[in-house]
C-alpha atoms as a PDB file:
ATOM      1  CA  UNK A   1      79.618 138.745 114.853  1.00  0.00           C
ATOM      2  CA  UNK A   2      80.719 139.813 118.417  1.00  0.00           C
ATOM      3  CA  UNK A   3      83.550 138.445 120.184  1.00  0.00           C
ATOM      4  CA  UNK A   4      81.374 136.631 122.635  1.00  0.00           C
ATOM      5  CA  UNK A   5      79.186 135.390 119.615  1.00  0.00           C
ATOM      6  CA  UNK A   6      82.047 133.990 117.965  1.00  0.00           C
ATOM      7  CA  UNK A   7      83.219 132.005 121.325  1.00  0.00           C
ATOM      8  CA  UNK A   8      80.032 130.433 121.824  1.00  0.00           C
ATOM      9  CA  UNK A   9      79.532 128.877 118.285  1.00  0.00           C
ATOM     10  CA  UNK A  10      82.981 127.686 118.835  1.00  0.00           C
ATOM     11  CA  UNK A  11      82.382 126.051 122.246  1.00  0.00           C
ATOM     12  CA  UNK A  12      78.794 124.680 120.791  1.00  0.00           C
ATOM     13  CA  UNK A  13      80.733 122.930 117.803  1.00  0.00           C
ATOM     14  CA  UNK A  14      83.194 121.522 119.931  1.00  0.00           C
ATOM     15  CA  UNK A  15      80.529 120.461 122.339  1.00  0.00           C
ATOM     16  CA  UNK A  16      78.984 119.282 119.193  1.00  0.00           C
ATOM     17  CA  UNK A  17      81.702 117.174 117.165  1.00  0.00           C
ATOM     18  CA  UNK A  18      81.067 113.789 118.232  1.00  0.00           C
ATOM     19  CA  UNK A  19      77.247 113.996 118.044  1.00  0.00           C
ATOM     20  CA  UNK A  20      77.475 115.078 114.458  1.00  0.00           C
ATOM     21  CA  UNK A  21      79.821 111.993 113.392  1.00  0.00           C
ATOM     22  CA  UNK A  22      82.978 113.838 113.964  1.00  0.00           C
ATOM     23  CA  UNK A  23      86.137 111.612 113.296  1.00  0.00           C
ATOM     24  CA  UNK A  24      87.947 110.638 116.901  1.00  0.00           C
ATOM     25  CA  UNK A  25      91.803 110.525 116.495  1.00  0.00           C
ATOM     26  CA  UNK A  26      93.703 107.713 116.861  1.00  0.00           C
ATOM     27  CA  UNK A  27      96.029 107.569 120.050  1.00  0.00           C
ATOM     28  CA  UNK A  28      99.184 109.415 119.757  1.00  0.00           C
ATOM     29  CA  UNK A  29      98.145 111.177 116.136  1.00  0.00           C
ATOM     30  CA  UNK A  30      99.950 114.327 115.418  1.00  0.00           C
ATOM     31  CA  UNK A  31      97.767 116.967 115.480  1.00  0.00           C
ATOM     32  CA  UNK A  32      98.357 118.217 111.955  1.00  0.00           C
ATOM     33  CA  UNK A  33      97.871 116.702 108.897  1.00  0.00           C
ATOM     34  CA  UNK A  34     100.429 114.619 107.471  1.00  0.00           C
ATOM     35  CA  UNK A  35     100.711 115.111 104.261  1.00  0.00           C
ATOM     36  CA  UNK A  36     101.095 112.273 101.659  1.00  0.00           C
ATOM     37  CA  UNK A  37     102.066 111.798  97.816  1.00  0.00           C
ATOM     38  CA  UNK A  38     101.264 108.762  96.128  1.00  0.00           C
ATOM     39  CA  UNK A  39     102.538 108.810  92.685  1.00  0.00           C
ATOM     40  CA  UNK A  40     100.627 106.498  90.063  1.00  0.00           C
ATOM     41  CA  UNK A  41     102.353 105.138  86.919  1.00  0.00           C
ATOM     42  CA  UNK A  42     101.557 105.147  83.633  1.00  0.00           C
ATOM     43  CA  UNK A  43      99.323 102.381  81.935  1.00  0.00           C
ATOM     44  CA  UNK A  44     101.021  99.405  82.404  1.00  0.00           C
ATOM     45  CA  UNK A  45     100.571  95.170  81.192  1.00  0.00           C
ATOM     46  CA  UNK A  46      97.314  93.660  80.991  1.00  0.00           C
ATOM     47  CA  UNK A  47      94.214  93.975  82.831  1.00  0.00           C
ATOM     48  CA  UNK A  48      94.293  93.003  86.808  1.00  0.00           C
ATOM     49  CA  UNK A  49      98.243  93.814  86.870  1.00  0.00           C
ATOM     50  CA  UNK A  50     100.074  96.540  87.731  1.00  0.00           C
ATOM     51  CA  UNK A  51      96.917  98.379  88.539  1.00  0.00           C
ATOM     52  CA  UNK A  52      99.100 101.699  89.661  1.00  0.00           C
ATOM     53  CA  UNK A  53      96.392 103.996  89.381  1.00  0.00           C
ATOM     54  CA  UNK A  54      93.617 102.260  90.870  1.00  0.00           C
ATOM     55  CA  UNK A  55      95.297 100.582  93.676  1.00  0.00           C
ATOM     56  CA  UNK A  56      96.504 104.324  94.700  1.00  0.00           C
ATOM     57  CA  UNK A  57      93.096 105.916  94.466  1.00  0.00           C
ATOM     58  CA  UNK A  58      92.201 102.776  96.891  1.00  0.00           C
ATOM     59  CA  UNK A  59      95.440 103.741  99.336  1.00  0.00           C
ATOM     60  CA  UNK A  60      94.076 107.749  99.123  1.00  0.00           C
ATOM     61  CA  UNK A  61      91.145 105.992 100.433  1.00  0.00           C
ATOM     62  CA  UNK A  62      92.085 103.755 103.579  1.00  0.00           C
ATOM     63  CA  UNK A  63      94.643 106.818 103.833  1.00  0.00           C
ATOM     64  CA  UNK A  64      92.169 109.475 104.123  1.00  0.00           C
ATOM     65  CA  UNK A  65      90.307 107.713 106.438  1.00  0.00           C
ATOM     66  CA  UNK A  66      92.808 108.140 109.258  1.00  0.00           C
ATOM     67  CA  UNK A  67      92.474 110.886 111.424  1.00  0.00           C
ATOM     68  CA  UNK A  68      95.275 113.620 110.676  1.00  0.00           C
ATOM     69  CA  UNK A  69      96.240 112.050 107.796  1.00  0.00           C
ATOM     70  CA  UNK A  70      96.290 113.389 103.723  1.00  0.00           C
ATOM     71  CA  UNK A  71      96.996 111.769 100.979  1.00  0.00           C
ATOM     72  CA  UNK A  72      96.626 113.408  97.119  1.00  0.00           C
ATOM     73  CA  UNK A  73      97.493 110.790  94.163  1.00  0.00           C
ATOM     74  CA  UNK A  74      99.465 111.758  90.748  1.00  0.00           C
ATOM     75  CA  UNK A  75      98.118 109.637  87.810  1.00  0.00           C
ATOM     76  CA  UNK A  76     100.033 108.479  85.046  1.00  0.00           C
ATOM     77  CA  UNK A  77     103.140 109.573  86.519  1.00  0.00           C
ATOM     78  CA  UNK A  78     105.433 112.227  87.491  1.00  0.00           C
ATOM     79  CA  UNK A  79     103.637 115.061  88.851  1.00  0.00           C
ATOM     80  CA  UNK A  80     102.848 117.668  86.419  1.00  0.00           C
ATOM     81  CA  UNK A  81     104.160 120.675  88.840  1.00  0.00           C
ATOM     82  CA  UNK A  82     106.905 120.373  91.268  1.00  0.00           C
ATOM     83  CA  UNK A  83     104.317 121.847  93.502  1.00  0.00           C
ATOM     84  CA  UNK A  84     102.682 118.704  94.221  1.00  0.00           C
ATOM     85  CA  UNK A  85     105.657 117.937  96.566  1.00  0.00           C
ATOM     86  CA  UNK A  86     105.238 120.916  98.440  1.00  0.00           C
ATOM     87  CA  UNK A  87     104.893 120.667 102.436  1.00  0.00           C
ATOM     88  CA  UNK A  88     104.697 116.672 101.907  1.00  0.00           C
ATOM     89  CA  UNK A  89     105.525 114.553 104.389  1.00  0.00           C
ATOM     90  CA  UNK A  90     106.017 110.920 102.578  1.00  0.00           C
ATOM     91  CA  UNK A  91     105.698 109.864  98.757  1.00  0.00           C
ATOM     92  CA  UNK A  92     104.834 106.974  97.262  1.00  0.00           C
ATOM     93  CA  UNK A  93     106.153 106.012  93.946  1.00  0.00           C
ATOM     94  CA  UNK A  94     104.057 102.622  92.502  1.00  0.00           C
ATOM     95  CA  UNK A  95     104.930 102.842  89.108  1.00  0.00           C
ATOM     96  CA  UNK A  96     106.705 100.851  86.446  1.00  0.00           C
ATOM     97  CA  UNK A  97     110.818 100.680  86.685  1.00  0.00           C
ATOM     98  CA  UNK A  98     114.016 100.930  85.347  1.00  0.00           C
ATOM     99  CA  UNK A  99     114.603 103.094  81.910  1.00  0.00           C
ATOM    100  CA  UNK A 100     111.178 103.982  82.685  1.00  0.00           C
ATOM    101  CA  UNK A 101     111.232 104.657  86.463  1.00  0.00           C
ATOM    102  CA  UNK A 102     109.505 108.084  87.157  1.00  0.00           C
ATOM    103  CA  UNK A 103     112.236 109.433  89.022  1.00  0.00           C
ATOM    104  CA  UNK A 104     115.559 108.450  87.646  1.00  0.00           C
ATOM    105  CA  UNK A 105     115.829 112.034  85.396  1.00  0.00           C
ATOM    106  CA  UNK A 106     118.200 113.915  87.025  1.00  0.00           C
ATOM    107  CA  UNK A 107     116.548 117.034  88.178  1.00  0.00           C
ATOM    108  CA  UNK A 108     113.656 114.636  89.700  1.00  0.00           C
ATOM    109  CA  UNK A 109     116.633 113.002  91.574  1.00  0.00           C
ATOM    110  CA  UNK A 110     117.590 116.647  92.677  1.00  0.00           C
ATOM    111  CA  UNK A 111     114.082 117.273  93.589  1.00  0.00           C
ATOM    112  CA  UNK A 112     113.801 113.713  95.509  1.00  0.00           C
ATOM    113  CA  UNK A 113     117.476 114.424  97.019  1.00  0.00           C
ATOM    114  CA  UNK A 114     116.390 118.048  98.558  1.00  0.00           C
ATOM    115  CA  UNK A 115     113.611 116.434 100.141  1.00  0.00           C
ATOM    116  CA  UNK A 116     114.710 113.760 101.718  1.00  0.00           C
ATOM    117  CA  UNK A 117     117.478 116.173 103.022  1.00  0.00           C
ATOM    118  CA  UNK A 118     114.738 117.364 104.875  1.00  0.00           C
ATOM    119  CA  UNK A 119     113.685 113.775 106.120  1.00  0.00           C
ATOM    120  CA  UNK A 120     110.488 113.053 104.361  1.00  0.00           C
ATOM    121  CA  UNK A 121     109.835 109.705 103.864  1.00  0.00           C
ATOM    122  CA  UNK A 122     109.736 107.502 100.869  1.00  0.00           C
ATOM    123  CA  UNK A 123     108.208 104.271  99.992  1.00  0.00           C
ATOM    124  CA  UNK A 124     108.640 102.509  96.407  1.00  0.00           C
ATOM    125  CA  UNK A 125     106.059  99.908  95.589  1.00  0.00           C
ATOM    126  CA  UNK A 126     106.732  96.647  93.315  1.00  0.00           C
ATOM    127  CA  UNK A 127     108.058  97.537  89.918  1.00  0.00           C
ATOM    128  CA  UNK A 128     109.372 101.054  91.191  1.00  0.00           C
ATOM    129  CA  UNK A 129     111.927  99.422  93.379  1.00  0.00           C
ATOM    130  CA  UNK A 130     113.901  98.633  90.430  1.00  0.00           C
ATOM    131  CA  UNK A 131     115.785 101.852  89.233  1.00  0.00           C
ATOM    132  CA  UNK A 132     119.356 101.061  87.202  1.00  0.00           C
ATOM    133  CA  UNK A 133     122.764 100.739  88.669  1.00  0.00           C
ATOM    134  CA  UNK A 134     124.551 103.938  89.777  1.00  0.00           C
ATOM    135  CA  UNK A 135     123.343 106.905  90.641  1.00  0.00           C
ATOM    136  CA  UNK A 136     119.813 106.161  90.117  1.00  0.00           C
ATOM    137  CA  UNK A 137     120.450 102.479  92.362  1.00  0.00           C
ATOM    138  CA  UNK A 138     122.703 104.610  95.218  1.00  0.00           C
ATOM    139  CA  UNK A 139     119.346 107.043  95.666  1.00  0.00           C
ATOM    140  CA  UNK A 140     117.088 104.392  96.725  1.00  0.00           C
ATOM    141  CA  UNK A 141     120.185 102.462  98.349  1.00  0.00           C
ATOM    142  CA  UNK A 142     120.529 105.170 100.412  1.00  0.00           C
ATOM    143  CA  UNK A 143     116.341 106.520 100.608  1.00  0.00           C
ATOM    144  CA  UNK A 144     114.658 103.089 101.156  1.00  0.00           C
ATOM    145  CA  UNK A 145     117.254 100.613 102.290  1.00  0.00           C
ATOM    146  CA  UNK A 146     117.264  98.512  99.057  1.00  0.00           C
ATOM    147  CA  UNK A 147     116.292  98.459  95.404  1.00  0.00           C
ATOM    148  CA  UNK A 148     116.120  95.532  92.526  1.00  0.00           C
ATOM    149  CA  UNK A 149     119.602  95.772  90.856  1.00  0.00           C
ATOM    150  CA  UNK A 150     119.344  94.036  87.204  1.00  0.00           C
ATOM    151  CA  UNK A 151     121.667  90.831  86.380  1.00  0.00           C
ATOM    152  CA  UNK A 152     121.763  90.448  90.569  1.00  0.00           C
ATOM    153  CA  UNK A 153     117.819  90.075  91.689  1.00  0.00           C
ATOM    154  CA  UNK A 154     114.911  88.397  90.027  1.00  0.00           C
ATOM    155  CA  UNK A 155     111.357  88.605  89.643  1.00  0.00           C
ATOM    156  CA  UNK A 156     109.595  85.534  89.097  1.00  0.00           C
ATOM    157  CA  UNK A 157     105.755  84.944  89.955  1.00  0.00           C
ATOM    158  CA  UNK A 158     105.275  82.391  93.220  1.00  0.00           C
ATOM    159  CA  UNK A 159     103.349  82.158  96.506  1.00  0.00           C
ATOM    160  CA  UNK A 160     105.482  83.852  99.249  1.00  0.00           C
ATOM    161  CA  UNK A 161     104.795  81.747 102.326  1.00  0.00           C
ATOM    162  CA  UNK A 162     104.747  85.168 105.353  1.00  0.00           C
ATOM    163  CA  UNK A 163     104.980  82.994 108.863  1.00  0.00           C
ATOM    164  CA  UNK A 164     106.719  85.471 111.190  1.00  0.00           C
ATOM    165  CA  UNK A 165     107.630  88.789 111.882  1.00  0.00           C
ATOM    166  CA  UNK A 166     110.150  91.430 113.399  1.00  0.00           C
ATOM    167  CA  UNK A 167     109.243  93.435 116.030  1.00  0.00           C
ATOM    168  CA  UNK A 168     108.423  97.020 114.429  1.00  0.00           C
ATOM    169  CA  UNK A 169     105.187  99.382 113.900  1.00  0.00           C
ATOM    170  CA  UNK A 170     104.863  98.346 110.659  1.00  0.00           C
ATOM    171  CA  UNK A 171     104.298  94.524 111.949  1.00  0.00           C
ATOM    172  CA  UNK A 172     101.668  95.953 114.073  1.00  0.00           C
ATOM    173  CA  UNK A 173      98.778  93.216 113.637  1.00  0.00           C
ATOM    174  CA  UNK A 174      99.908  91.765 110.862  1.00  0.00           C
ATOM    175  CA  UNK A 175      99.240  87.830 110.361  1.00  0.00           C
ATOM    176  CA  UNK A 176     100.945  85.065 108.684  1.00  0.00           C
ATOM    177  CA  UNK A 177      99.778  84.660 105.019  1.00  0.00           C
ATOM    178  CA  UNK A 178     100.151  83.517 101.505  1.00  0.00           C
ATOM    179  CA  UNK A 179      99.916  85.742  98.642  1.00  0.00           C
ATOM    180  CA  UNK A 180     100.414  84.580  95.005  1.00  0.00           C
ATOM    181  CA  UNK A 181     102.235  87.993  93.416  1.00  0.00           C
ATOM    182  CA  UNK A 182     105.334  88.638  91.128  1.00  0.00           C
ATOM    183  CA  UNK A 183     107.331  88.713  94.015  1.00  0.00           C
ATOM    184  CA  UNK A 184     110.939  90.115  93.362  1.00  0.00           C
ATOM    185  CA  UNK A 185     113.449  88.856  95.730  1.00  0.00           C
ATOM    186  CA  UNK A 186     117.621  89.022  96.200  1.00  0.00           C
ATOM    187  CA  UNK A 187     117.209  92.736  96.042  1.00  0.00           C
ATOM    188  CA  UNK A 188     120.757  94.561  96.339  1.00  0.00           C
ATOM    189  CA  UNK A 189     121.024  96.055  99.757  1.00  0.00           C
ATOM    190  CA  UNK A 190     124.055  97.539 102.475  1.00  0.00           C
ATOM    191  CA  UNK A 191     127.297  95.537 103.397  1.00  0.00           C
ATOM    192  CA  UNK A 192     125.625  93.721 106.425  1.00  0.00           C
ATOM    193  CA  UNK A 193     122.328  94.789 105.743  1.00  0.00           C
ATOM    194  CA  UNK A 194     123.411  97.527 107.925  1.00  0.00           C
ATOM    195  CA  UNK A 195     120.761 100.301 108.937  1.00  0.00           C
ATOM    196  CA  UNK A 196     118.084  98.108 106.946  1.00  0.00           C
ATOM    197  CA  UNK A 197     115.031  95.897 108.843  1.00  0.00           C
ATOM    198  CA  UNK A 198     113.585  93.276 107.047  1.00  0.00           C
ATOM    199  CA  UNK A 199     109.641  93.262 107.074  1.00  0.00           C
ATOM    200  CA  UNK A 200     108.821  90.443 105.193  1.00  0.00           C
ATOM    201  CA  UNK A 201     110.645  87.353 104.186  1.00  0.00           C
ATOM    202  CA  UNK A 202     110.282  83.788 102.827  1.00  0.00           C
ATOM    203  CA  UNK A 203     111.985  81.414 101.382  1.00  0.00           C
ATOM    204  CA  UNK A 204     111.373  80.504  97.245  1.00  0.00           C
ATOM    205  CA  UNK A 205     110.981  77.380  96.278  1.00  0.00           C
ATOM    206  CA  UNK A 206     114.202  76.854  93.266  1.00  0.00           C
ATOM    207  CA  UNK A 207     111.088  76.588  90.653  1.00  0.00           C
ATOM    208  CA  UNK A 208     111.400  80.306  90.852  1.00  0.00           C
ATOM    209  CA  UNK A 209     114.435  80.161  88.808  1.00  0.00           C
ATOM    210  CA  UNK A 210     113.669  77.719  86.355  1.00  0.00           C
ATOM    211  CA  UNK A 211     113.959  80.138  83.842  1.00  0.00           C
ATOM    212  CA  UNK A 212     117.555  80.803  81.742  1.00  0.00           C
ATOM    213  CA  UNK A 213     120.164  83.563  83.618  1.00  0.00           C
ATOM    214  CA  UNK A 214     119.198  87.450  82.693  1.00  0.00           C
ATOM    215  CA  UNK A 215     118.398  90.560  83.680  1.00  0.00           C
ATOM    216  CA  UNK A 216     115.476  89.764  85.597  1.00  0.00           C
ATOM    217  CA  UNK A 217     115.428  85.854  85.440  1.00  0.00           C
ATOM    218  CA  UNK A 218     118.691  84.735  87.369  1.00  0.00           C
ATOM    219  CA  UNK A 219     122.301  84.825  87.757  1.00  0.00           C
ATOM    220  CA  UNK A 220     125.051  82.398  89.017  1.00  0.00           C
ATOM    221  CA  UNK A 221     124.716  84.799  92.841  1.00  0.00           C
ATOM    222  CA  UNK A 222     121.069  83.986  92.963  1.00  0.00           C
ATOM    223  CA  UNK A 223     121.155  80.838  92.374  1.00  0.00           C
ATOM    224  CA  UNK A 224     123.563  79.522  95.130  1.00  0.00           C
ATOM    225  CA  UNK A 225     121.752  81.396  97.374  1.00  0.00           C
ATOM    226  CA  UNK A 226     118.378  79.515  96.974  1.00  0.00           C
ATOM    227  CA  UNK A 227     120.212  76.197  96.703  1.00  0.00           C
ATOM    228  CA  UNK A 228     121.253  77.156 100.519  1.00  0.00           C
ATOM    229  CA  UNK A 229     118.029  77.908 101.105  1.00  0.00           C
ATOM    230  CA  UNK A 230     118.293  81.513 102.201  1.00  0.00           C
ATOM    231  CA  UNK A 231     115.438  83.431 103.306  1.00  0.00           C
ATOM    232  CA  UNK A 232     114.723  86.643 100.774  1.00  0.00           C
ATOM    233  CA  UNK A 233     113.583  89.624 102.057  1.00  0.00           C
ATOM    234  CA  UNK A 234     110.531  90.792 100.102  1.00  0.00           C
ATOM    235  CA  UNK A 235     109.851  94.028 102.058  1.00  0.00           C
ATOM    236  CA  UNK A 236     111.826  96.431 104.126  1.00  0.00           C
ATOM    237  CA  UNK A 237     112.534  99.402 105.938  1.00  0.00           C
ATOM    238  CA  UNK A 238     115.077 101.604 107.034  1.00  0.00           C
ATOM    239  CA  UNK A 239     115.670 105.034 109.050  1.00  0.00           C
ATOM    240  CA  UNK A 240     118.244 107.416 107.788  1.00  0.00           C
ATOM    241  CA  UNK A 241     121.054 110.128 109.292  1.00  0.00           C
ATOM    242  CA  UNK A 242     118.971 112.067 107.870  1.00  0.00           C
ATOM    243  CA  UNK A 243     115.461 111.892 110.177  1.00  0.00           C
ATOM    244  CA  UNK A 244     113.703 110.785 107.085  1.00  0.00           C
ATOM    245  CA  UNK A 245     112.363 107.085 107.006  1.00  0.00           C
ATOM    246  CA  UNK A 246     111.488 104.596 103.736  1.00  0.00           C
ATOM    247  CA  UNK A 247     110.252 101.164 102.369  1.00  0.00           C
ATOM    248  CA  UNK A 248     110.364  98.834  99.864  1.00  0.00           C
ATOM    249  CA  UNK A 249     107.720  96.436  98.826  1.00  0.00           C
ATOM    250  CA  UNK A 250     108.420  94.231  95.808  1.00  0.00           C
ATOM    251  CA  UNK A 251     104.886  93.063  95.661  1.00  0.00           C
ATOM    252  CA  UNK A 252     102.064  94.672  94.179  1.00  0.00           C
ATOM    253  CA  UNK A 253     101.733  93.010  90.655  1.00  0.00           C
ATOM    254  CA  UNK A 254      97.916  91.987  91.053  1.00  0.00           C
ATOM    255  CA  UNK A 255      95.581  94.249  91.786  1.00  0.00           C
ATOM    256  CA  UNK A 256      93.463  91.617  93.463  1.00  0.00           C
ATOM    257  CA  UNK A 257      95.935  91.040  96.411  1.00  0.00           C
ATOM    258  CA  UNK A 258      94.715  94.273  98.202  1.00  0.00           C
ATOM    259  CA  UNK A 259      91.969  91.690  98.950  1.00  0.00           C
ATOM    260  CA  UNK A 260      93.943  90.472 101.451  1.00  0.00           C
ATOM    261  CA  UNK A 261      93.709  91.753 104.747  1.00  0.00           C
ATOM    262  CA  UNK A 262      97.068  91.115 106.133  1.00  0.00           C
ATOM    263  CA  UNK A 263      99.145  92.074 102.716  1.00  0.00           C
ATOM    264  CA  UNK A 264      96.823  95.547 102.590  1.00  0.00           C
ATOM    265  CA  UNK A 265      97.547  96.194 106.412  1.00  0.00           C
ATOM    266  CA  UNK A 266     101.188  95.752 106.153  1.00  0.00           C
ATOM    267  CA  UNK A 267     101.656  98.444 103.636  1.00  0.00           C
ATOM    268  CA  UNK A 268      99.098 100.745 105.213  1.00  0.00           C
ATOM    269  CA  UNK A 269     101.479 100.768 107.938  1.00  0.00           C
ATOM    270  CA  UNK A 270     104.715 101.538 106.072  1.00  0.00           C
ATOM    271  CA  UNK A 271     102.724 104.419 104.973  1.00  0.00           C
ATOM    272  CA  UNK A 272     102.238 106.239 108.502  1.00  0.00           C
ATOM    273  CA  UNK A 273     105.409 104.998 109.650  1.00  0.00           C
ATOM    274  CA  UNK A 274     107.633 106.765 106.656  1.00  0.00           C
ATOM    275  CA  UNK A 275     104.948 109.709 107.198  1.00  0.00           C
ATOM    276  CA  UNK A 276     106.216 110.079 111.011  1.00  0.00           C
ATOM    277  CA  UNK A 277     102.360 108.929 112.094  1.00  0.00           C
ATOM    278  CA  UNK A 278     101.597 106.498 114.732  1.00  0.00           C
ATOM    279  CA  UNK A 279     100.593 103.022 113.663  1.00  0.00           C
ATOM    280  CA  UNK A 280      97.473 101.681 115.572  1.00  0.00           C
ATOM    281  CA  UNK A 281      98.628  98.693 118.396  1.00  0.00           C
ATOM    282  CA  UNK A 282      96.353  96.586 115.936  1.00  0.00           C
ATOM    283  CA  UNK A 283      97.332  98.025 112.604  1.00  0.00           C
ATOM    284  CA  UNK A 284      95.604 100.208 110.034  1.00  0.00           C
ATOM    285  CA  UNK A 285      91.992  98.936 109.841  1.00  0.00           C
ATOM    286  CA  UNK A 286      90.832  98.774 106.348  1.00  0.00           C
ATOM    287  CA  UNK A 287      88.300  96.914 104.255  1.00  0.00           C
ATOM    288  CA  UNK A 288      87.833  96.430 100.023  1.00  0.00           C
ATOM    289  CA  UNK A 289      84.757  95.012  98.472  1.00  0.00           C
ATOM    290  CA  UNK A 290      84.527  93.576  94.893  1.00  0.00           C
ATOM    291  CA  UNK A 291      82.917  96.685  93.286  1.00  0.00           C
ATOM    292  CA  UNK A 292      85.739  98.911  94.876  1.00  0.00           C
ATOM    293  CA  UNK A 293      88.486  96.663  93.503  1.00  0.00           C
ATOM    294  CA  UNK A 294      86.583  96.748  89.822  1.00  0.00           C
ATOM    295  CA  UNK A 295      87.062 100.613  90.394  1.00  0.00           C
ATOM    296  CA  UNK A 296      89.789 102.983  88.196  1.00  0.00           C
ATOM    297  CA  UNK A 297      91.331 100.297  86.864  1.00  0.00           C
ATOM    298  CA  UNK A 298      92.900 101.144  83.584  1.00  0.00           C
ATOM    299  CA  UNK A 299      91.469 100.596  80.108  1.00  0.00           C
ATOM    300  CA  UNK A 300      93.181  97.392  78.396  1.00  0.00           C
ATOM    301  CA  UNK A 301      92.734  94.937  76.598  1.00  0.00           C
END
């Protein structure tokens, strides 16, 4: 092929693209890919819940759907090869927590530490905001603004009432709403809840902590802060010295709440935020039907 060949072709696709279906970007997308890791746990409590694998085939989905946007998704946990973190620009870890948290081995730390030296983002979904305290707890203290400390936060099952919100991309056409999920609440955060934004927060009724004091059930600290009826912050972000961005959402449990519009569009946005993309003036647009929510899910009983 000639020169002059080869220019033409490329002028006719151009000419072309949007006759042939060709994706239009989004105002103010980068023009490279960004490059996204969503990291699936392992099979995890009964059917419906905790649906890590599924729910992040449907993210790779809505994901992939944006212009200039990647996403690849690890199943069953930790990837396999270090190279799946290579040239990433966010991860997401939705996984199970604590002892079993994907990352809390210390060269997966390291690994997690060197990148976000280099500011990628991270977001940690529902049970993988709870890592335990010390060096695993100052990570994501330090990465995402927050994290579920044991014997301090809780995790009981209630409708979190959502009426307003900050001012922040990741609000970006989000509505008021009410989700039934296991949402965790009186996360540990900073002194001052300094460098931290909270994304979404309501306050829990006190049947929340009906049950006796534990781990994950309550604590003296807790409890006098729901008798003065303190707002909890069930999502949140945070932008570090670093460059590198990250979130926390302690939702999640049920897979059927990516039904909802407003709780799916919320964490679509954390996602390009943390990746350094632009959020939409109206939010990520996204849709789920019935037979797409009955898909991947994991075999239980």
């Amino acid at each position: 092929m000639t020169p002059a060949t080869f220019l033409r072709l490329t002028l006719l696709t151009l000419a072309l693209g949007p006759a042939l279906g060709a994706a239009t970007p989004l105002a103010g997308a980068a023009p490279v890919d960004k490059q996204i890791l969503l990291i699936a746990g392992s099979r995890s409590h009964g059917p419906g819940e905790h649906e890590f694998r599924a729910g992040c085939l449907l993210m790779q989905t809505w994901l992939n759907a944006i212009p200039g946007v990647h996403s690849e998704v690890a199943s069953n946990g930790w990837p396999a090869s270090d190279a799946a973190f290579r040239g990433v620009d966010a991860v997401l870890i939705f996984s199970d927590g604590g002892d079993g948290h994907p990352a809390i081995r210390p060269e997966r730390l390291k690994l997690l530490r060197g990148l976000m030296a280099r500011g990628v983002g991270l977001g940690c979904a529902h049970y993988g905001v709870e890592v335990p305290k010390g060096e695993p707890g100052d990570a994501l203290l330090a990465w995402i603004g927050g994290y579920f400390e044991m014997f301090w936060s809780v995790n009981p099952h209630w409708h979190a009432d959502i009426r307003s919100f900050p001012t922040h991309p990741i609000t970006r056409g989000v509505k008021p709403f009410r989700v039934n999920d296991e949402w965790y609440y009186h996360m540990r955060f900073p002194e001052g809840m300094r460098g931290v934004t909270p994304i979404l927060t309501a306050l829990p009724p006190k049947e929340t902590l009906n049950r006796a004091d534990g781990p994950h059930s309550g604590n003296p600290a807790v409890r006098a802060a729901v008798e003065r009826g303190e707002p909890q912050h069930l999502m949140w972000c945070t932008e570090r010295p670093d460059g590198g961005r990250g979130f926390g959402f302690t939702g999640g449990h049920f897979h059927r709440n990516w039904q909802d519009e407003n709780f799916r569009k919320v964490f679509l946005n954390a996602m390009l935020w943390i990746a350094k993309v632009e959020v939409p003036a109206n939010g990520v647009e996204s849709t789920v039907t019935d037979e797409q929510l009955k898909l991947n899910l994991d075999p239980k009983k």
